[in-house]
Each structure stands twice: as structure tokens, then as C-alpha cells.
C-alpha atoms as a PDB file:
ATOM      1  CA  UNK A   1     -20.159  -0.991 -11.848  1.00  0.00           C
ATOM      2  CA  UNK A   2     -19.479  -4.708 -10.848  1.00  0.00           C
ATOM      3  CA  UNK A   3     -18.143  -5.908  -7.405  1.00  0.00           C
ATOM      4  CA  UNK A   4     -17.207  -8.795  -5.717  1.00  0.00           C
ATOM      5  CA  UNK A   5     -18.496 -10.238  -2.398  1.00  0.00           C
ATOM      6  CA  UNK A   6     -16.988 -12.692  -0.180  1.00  0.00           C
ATOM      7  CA  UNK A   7     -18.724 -15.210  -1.563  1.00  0.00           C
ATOM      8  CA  UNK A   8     -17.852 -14.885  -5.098  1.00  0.00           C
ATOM      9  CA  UNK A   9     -14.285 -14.383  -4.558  1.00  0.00           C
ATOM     10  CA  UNK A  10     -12.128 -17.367  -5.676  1.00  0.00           C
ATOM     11  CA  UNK A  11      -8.481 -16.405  -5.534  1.00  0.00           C
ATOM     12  CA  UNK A  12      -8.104 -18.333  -9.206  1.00  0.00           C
ATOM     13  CA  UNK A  13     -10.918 -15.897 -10.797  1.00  0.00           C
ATOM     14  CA  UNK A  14     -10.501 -12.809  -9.065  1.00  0.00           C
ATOM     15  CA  UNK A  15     -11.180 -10.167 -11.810  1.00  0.00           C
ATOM     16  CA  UNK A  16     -13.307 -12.698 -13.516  1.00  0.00           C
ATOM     17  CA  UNK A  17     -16.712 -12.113 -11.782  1.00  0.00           C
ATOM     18  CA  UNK A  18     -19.903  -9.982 -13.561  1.00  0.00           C
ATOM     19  CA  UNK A  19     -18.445  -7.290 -15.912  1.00  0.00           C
ATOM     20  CA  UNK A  20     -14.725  -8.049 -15.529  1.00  0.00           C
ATOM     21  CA  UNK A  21     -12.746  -8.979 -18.454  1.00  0.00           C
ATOM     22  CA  UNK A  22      -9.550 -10.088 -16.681  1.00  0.00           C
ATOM     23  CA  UNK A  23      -8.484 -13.796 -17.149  1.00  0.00           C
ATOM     24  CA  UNK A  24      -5.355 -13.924 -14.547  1.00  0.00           C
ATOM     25  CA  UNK A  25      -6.428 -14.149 -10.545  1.00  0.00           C
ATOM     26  CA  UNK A  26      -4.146 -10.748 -10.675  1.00  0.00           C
ATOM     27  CA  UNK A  27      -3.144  -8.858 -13.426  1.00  0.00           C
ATOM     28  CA  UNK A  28       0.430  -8.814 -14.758  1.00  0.00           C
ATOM     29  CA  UNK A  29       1.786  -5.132 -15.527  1.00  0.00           C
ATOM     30  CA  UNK A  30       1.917  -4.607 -19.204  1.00  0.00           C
ATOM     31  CA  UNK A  31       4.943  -2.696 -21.274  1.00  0.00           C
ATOM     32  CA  UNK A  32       7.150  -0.345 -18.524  1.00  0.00           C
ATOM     33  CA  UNK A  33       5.334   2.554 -19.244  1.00  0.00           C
ATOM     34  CA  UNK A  34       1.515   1.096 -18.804  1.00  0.00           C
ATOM     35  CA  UNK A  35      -0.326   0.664 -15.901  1.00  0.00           C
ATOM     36  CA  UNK A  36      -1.491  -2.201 -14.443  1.00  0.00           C
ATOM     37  CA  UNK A  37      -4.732  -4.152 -15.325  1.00  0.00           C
ATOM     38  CA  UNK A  38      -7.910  -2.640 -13.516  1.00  0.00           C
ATOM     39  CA  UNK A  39      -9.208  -5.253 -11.324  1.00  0.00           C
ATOM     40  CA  UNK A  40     -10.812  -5.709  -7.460  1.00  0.00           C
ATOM     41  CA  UNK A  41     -10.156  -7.557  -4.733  1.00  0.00           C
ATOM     42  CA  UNK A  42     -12.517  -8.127  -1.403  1.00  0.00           C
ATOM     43  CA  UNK A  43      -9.233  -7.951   1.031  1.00  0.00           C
ATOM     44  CA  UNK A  44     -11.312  -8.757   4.584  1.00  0.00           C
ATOM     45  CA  UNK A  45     -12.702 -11.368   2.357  1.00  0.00           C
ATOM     46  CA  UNK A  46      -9.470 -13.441   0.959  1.00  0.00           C
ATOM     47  CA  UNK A  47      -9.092 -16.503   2.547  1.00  0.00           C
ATOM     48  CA  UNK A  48      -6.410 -16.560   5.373  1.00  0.00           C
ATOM     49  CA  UNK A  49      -4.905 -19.660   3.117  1.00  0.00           C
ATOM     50  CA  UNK A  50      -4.589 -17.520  -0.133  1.00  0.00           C
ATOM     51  CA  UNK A  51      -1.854 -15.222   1.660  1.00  0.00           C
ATOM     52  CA  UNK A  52       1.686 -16.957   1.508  1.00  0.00           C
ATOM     53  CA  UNK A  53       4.312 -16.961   4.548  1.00  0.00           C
ATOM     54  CA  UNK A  54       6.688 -14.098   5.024  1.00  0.00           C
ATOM     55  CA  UNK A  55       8.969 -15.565   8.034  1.00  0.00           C
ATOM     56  CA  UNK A  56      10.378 -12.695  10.256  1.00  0.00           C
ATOM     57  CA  UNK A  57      13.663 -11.915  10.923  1.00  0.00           C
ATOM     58  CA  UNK A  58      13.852 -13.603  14.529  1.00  0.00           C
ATOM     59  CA  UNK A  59      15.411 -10.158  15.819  1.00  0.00           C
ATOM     60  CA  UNK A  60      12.725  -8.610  14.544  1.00  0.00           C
ATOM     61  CA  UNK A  61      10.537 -10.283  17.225  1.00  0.00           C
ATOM     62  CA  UNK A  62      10.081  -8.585  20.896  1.00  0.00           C
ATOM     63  CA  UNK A  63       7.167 -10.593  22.226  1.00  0.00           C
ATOM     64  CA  UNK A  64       4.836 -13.149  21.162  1.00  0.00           C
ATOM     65  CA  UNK A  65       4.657 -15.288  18.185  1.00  0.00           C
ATOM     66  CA  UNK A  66       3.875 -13.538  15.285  1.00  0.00           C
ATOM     67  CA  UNK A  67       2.594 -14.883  12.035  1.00  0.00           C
ATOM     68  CA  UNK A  68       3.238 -12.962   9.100  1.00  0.00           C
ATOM     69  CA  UNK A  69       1.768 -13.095   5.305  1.00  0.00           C
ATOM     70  CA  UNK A  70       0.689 -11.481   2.552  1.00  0.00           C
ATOM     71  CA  UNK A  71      -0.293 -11.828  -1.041  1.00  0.00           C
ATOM     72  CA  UNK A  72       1.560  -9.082  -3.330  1.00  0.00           C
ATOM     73  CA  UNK A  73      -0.989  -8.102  -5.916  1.00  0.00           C
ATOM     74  CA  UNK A  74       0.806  -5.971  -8.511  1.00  0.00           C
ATOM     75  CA  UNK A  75       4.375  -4.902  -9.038  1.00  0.00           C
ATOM     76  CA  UNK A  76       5.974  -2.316 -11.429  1.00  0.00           C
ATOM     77  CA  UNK A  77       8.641  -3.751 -14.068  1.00  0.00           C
ATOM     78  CA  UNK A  78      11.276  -1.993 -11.893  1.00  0.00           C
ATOM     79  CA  UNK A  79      10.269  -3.754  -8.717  1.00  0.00           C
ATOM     80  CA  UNK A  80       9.806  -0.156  -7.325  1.00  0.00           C
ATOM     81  CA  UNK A  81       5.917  -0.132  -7.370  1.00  0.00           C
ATOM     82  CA  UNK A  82       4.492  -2.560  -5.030  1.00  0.00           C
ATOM     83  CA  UNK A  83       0.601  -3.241  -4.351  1.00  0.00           C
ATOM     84  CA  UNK A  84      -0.802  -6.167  -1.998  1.00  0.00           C
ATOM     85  CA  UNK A  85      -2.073  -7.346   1.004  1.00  0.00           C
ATOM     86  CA  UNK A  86      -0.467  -7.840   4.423  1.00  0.00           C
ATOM     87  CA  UNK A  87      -0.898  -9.956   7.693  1.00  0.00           C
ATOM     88  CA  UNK A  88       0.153 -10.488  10.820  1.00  0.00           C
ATOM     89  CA  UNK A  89      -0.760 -12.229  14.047  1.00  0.00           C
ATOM     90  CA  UNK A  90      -0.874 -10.591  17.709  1.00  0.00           C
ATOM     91  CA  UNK A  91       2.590 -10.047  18.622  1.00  0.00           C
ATOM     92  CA  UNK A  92       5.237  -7.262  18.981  1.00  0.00           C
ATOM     93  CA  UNK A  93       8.004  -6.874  16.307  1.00  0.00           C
ATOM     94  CA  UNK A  94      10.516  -4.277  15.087  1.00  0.00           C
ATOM     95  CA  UNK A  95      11.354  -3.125  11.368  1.00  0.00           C
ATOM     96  CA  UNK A  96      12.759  -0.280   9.418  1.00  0.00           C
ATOM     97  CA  UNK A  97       9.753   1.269   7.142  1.00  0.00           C
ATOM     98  CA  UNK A  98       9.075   1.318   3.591  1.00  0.00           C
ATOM     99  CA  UNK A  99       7.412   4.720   1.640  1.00  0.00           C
ATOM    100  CA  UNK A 100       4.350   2.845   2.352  1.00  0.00           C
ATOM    101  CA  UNK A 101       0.482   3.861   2.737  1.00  0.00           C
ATOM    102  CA  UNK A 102      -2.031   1.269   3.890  1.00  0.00           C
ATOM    103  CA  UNK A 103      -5.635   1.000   4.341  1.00  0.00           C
ATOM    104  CA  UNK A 104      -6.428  -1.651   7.625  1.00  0.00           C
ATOM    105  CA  UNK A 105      -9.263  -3.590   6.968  1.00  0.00           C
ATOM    106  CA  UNK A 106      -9.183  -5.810  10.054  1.00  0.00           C
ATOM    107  CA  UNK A 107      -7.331  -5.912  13.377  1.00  0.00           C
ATOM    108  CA  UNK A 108      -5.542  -3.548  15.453  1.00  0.00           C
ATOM    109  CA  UNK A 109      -1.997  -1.991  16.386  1.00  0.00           C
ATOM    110  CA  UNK A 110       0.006   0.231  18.364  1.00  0.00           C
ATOM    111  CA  UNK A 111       2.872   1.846  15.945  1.00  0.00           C
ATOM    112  CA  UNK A 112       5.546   3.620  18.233  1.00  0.00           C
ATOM    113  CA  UNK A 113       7.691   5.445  15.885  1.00  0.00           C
ATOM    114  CA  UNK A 114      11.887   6.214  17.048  1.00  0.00           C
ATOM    115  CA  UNK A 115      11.753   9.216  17.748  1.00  0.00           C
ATOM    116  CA  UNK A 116       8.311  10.306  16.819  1.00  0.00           C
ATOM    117  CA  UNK A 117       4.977   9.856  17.092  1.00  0.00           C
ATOM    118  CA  UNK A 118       2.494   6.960  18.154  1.00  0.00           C
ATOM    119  CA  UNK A 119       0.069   5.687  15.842  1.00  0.00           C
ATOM    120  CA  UNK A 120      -2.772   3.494  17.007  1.00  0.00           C
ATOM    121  CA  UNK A 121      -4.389   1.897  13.763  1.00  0.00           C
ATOM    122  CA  UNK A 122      -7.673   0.043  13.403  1.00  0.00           C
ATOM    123  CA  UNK A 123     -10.238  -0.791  10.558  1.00  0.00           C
ATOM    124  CA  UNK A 124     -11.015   1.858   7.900  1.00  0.00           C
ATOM    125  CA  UNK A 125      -7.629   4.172   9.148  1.00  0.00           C
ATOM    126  CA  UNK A 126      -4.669   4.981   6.415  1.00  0.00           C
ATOM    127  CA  UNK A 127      -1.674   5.456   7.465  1.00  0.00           C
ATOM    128  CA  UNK A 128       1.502   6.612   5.999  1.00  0.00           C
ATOM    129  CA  UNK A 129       4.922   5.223   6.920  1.00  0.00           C
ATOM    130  CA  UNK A 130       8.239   6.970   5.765  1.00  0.00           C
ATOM    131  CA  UNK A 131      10.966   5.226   4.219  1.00  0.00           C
ATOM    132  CA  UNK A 132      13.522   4.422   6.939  1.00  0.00           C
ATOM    133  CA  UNK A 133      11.744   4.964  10.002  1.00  0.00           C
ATOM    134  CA  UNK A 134      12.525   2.121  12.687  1.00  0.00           C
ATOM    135  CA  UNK A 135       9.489   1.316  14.155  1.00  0.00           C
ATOM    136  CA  UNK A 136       7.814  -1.088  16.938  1.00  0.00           C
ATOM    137  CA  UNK A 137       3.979  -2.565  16.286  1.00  0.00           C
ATOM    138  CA  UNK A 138       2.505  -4.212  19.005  1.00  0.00           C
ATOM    139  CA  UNK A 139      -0.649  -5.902  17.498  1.00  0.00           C
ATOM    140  CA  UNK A 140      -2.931  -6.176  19.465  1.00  0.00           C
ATOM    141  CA  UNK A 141      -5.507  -8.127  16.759  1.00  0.00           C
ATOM    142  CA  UNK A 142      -4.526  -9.928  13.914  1.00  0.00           C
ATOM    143  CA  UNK A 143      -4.184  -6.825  11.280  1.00  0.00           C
ATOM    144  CA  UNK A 144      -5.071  -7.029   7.651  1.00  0.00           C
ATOM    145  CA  UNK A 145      -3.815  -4.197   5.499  1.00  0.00           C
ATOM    146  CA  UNK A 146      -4.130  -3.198   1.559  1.00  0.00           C
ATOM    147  CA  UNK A 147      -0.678  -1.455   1.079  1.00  0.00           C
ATOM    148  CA  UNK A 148       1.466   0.458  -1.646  1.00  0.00           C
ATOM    149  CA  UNK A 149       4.978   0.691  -1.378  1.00  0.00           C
ATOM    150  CA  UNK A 150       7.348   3.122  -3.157  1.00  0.00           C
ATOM    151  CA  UNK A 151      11.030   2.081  -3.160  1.00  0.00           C
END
């Protein structure tokens, strides 16, 4: 079984290192019904500069200055399916949840759920968000995360 290290990954040939046949930095879903191209990507190790801006809502914002990006990595035909990588910078902000489960692979937060519990997340932890909770993160470290979303 191949993998990538930091220092092979280029974010134009990811996929394309020892014993992977994929020629696209991320693999496009094929017909409806397939799945997606196997592939791997080192997420601590992509590049702040490979993850593109995702400007907050300014209500969204409680505290801070917050930085937020991400690189989407695969997404169904339907749009319903979504895979990728997420970032943001220390901060407190507000938003209404996804059916989402992540993996953080860097960084820290404080997740107070309305109404519900309070989830402290850190490296290696997975967490599952339900769609429509309203939630506040206070990050405390700039957190990384690997996510899928169901919509």
C-alpha cells in the first residue's frame, strides 16, 4: 500500500505518487451511480495556500477575526455528497450545522451546541454535527478538519 508524506505532496499530483494511477490532483465522480476515484490526501500536510477563501457571513462573527478556508475534495453529481478539508483561524463564530462528521487533524475548539451539549475538539477526535443545529465555536487554535457532509 502506497502513501504520501508531506514532502511528496504537490496539490497538482496528488493521487499521482508511488502506486497511484490517478492523473487529476482530485478525482472527479464518475456516472451518478459510481463512486468516486480512490485516492489520498496528507490533510495536516496541504499547504495553507492550496485551501481557497470561504468569507464569513459578518453576523456570523462574535469575536476575533476569523479566517476561513477549505479545499472541497469530492462531490456527488447531486451536490448532496460532500468530502474536503476545512480551516479556520482563532476566533468565535456562529452557524447552523450541516449532517456533517469530521476528523481534526490540527488545532482546537470549544463547540457549544443551543440547547445541548459542549464539545471540546482537538487532533485525532471525530465529531458528528446534526443538520440544523445552531452552534457557537470558539477556536481556540487554528483547526484543520477532513469532513463529509450529507445534505
Amino acid at each position: 500500500m502506497a502513501s504520501t508524506t508531506p514532502t511528496d505532496l504537490d496539490p497538482k499530483a496528488v493521487g499521482t505518487g508511488p502506486g497511484s494511477a490517478a492523473a487529476e490532483p482530485f478525482p472527479a465522480a464518475g456516472p451518478a451511480d459510481a463512486a468516486p476515484a480512490s485516492f489520498v490526501v496528507n490533510v495536516p500536510g496541504l499547504a495553507d495556500t492550496d485551501l481557497e477563501p470561504e468569507p464569513l457571513d459578518p453576523e456570523q462573527i462574535v469575536s476575533g477575526d476569523p479566517v476561513v478556508t477549505g479545499k472541497v475534495l469530492w462531490e456527488s453529481p447531486d451536490g448532496r455528497q460532500i468530502r474536503g478539508i476545512w480551516q479556520i483561524t482563532p476566533g468565535v463564530v456562529t452557524d447552523t450545522e450541516a449532517n456533517e462528521l469530521f476528523v481534526v487533524v490540527g488545532g482546537r475548539a470549544t463547540i457549544e451546541v443551543e440547547g445541548g451539549q459542549v464539545l471540546e475538539v482537538g487532533p485525532g477526535d471525530a465529531c458528528v454535527l446534526r443538520e440544523g443545529d445552531r452552534t457557537r465555536w470558539t477556536v481556540h487554535e487554528t483547526l484543520r478538519k477532513a469532513y463529509h457532509i450529507s445534505l
